[in-house]
C-alpha atoms as a PDB file:
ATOM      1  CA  UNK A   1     -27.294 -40.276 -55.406  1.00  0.00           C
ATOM      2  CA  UNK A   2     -25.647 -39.938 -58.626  1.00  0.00           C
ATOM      3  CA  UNK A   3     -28.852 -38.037 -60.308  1.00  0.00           C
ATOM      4  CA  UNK A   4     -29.830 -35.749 -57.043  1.00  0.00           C
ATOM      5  CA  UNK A   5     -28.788 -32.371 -58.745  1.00  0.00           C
ATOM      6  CA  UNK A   6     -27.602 -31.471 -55.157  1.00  0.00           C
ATOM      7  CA  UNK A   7     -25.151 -33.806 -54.427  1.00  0.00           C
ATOM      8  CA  UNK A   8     -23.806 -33.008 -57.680  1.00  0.00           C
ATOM      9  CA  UNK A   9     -23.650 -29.328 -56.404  1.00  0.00           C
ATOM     10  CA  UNK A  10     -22.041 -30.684 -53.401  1.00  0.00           C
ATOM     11  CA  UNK A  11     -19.302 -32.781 -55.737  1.00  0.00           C
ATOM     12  CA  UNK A  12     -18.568 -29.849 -57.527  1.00  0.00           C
ATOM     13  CA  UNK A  13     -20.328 -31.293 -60.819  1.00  0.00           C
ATOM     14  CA  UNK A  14     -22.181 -28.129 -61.087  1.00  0.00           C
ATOM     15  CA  UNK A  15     -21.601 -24.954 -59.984  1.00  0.00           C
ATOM     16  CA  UNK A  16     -22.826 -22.858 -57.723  1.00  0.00           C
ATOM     17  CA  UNK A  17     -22.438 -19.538 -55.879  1.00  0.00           C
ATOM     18  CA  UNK A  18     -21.398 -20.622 -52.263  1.00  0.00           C
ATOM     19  CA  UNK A  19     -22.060 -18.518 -49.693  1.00  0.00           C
ATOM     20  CA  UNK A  20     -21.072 -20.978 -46.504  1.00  0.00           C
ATOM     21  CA  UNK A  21     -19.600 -24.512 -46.533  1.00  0.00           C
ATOM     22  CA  UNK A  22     -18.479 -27.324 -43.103  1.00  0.00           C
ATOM     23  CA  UNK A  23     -18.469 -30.748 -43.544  1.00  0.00           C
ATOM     24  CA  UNK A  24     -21.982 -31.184 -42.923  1.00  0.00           C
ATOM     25  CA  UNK A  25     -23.744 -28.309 -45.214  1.00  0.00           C
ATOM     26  CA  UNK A  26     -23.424 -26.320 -48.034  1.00  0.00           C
ATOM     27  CA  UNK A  27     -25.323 -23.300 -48.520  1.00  0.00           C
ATOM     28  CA  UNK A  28     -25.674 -21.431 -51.858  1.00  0.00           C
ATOM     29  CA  UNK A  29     -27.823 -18.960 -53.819  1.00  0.00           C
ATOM     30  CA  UNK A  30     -30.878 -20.649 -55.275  1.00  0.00           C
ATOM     31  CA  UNK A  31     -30.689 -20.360 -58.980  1.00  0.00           C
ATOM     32  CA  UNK A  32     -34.264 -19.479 -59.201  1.00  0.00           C
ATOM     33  CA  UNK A  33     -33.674 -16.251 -56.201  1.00  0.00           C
ATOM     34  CA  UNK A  34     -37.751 -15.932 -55.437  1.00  0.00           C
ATOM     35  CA  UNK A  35     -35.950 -12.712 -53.615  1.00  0.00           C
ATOM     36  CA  UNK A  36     -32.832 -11.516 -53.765  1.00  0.00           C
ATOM     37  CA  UNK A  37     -30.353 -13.064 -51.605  1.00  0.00           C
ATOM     38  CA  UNK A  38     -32.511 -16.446 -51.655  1.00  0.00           C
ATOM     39  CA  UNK A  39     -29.842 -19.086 -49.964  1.00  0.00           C
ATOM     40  CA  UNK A  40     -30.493 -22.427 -50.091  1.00  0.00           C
ATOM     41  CA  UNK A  41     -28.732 -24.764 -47.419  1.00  0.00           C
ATOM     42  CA  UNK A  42     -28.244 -28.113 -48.030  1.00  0.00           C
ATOM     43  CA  UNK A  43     -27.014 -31.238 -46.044  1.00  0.00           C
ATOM     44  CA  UNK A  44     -24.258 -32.498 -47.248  1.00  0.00           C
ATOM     45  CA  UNK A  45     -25.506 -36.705 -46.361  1.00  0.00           C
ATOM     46  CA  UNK A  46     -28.212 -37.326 -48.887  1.00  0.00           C
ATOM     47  CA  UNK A  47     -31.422 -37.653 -46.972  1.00  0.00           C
ATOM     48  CA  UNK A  48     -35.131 -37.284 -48.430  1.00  0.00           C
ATOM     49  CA  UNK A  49     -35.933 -34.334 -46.684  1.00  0.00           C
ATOM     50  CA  UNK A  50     -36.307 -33.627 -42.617  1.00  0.00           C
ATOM     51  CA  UNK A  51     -38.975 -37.114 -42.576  1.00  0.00           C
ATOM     52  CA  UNK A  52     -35.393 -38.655 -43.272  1.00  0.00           C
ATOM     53  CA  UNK A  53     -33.206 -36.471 -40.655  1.00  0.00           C
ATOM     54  CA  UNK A  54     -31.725 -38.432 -38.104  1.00  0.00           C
ATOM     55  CA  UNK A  55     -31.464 -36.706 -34.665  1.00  0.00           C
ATOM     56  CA  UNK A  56     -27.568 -36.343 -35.596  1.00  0.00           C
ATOM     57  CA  UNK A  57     -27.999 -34.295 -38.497  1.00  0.00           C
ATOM     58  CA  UNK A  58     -30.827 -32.088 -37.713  1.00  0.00           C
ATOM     59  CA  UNK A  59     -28.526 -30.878 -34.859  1.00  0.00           C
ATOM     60  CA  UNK A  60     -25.677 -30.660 -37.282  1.00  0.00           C
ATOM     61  CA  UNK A  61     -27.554 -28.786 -39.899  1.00  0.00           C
ATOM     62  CA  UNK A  62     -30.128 -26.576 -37.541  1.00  0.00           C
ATOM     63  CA  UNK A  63     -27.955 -25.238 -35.878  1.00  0.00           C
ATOM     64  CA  UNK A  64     -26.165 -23.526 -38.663  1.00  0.00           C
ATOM     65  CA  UNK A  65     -29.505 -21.531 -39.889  1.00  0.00           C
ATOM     66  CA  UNK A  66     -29.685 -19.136 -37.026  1.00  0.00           C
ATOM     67  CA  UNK A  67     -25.853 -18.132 -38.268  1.00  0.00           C
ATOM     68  CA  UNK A  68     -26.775 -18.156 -41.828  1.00  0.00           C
ATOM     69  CA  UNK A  69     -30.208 -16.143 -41.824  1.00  0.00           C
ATOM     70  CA  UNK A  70     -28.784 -13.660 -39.060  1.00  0.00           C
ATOM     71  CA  UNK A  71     -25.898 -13.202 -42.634  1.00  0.00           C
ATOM     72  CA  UNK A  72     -28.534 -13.239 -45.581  1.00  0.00           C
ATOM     73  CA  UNK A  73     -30.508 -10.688 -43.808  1.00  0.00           C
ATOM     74  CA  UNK A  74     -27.735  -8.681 -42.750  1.00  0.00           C
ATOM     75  CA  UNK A  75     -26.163  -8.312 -46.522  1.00  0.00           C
ATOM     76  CA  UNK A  76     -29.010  -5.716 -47.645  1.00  0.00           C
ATOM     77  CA  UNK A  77     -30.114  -3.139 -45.361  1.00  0.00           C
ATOM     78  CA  UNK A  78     -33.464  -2.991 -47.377  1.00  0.00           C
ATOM     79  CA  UNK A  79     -33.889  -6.661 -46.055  1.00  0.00           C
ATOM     80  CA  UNK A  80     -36.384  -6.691 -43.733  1.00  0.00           C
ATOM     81  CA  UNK A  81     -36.624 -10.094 -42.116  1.00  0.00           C
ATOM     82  CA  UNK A  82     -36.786 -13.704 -43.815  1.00  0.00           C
ATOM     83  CA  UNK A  83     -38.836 -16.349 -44.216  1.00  0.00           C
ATOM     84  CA  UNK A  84     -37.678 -20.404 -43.246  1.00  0.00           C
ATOM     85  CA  UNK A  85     -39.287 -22.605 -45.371  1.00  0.00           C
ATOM     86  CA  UNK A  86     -38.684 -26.461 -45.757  1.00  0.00           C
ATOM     87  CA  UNK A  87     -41.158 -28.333 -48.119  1.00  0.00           C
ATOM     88  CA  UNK A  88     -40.933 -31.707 -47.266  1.00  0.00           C
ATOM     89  CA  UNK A  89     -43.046 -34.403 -50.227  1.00  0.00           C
ATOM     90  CA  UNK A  90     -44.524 -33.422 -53.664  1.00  0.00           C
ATOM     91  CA  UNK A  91     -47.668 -31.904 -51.874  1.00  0.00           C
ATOM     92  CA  UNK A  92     -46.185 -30.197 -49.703  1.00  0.00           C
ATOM     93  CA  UNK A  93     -44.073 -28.125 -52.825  1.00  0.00           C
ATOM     94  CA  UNK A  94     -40.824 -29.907 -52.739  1.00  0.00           C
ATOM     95  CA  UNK A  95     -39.278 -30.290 -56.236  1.00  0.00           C
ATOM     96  CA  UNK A  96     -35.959 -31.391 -55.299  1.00  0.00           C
ATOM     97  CA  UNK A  97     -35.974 -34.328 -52.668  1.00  0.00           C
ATOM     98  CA  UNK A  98     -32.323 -33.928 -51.055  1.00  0.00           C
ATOM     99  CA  UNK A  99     -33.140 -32.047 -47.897  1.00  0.00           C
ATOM    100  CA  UNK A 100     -32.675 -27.819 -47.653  1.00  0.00           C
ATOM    101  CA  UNK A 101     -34.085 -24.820 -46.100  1.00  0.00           C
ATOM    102  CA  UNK A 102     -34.664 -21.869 -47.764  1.00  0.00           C
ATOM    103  CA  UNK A 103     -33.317 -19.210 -46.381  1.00  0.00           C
ATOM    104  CA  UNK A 104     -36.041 -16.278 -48.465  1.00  0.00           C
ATOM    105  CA  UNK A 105     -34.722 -12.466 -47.908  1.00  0.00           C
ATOM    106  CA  UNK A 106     -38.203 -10.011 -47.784  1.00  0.00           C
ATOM    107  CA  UNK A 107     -37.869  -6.526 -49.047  1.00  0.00           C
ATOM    108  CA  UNK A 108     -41.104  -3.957 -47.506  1.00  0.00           C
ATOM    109  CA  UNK A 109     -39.836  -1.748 -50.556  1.00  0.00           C
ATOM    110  CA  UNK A 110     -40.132  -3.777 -53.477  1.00  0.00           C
ATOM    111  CA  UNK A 111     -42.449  -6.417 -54.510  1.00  0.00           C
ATOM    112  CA  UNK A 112     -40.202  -9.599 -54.169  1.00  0.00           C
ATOM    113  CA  UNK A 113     -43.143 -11.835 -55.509  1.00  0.00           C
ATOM    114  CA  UNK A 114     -42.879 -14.333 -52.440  1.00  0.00           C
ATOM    115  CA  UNK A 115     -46.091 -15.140 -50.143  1.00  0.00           C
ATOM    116  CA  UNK A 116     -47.738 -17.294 -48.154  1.00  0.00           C
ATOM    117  CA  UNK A 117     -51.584 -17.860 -48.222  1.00  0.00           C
ATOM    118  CA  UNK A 118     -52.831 -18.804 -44.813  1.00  0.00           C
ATOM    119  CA  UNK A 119     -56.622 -19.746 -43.832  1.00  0.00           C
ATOM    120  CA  UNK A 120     -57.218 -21.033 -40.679  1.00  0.00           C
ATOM    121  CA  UNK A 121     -59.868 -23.789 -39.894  1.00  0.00           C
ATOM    122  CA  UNK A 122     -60.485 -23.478 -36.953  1.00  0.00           C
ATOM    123  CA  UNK A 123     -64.034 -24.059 -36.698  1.00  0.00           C
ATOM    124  CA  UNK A 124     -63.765 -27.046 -38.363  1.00  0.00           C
ATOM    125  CA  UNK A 125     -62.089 -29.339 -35.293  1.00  0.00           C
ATOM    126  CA  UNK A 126     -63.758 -29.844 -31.772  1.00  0.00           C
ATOM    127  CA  UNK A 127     -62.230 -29.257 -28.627  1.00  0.00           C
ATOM    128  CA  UNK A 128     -62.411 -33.468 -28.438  1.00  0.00           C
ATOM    129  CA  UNK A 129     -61.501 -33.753 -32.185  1.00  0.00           C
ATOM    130  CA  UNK A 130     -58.043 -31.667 -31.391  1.00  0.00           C
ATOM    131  CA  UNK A 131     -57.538 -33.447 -27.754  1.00  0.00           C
ATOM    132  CA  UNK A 132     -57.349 -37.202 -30.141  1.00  0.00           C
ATOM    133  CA  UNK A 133     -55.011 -35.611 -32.477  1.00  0.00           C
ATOM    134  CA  UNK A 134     -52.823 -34.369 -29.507  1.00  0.00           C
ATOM    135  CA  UNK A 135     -53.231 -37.504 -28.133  1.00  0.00           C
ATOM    136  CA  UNK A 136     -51.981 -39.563 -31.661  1.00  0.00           C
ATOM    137  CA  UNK A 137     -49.205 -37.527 -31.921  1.00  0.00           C
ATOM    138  CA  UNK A 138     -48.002 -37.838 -28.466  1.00  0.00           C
ATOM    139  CA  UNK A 139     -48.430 -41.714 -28.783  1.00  0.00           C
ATOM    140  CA  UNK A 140     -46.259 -41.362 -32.439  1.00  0.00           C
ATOM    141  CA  UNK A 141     -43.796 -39.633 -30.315  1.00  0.00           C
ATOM    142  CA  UNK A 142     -43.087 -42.188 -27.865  1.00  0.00           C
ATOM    143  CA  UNK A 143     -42.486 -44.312 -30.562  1.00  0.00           C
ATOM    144  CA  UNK A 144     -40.428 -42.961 -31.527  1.00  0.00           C
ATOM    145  CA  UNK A 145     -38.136 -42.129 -28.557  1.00  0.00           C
ATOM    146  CA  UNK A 146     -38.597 -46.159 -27.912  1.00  0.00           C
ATOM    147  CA  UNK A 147     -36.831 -47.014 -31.727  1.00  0.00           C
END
């Protein structure tokens, strides 16, 4: 993807502050840093974002994060715990579309500028209403397990 700014990242076209790199992910300090120490890791096989993960390299790039987070919060001892966040489609927030995980450091003592708003609907889905969508995405699942 010769105009995904993150594979040129990856090629070394542009530079960037690495922090971790295998031959499946690259992880690096967002430009932007919504808080300090935001990390950014990145597969390393272009792919959309996780709609676009194969089994194969969610394993290969999952199960990196726990490593990863456990080091971006351990590099400030003011850090007191991180959000994971993966936007995944325009709506959903996601401005680059080569898959990542933010990796978002949160500070009780300072006001990193970072949050998540949160309302819950619950009152607007029936017991039966929730029981179908169970249902359709139990259905989508073995689906998929039969491709």
């Amino acid at each position: 993807m010769s105009e995904c700014i993150f594979c040129k990242i990856i090629a070394g076209e542009i530079p960037a502050r690495k922090v971790y790199e295998d031959e499946d992910i690259l992880a690096f300090l967002d430009v932007s840093q919504v808080t300090k120490g935001h990390t950014l890791v990145v597969s390393k096989e272009h792919v959309r974002n996780i709609l676009d993960y194969s089994d194969e390299l969610a394993g290969k790039v999952f199960s990196k994060i726990p490593k990863l987070a456990r080091a971006v919060k351990a590099f400030d001892p003011d850090c007191q715990g991180l959000n994971l966040l993966m936007n995944n489609e325009a709506i959903a927030s996601q401005s680059v579309f080569h898959g990542h995980v933010h990796l978002l450091p949160r500070y009780e003592s300072k006001a990193d500028g970072f949050g998540l708003k949160w309302e819950t609907h619950q009152e607007l889905y029936s017991d039966a209403e929730l029981d179908t969508v169970r249902d359709a995405i139990q259905d989508q699942l073995k689906k998929e397990e039969k491709a």
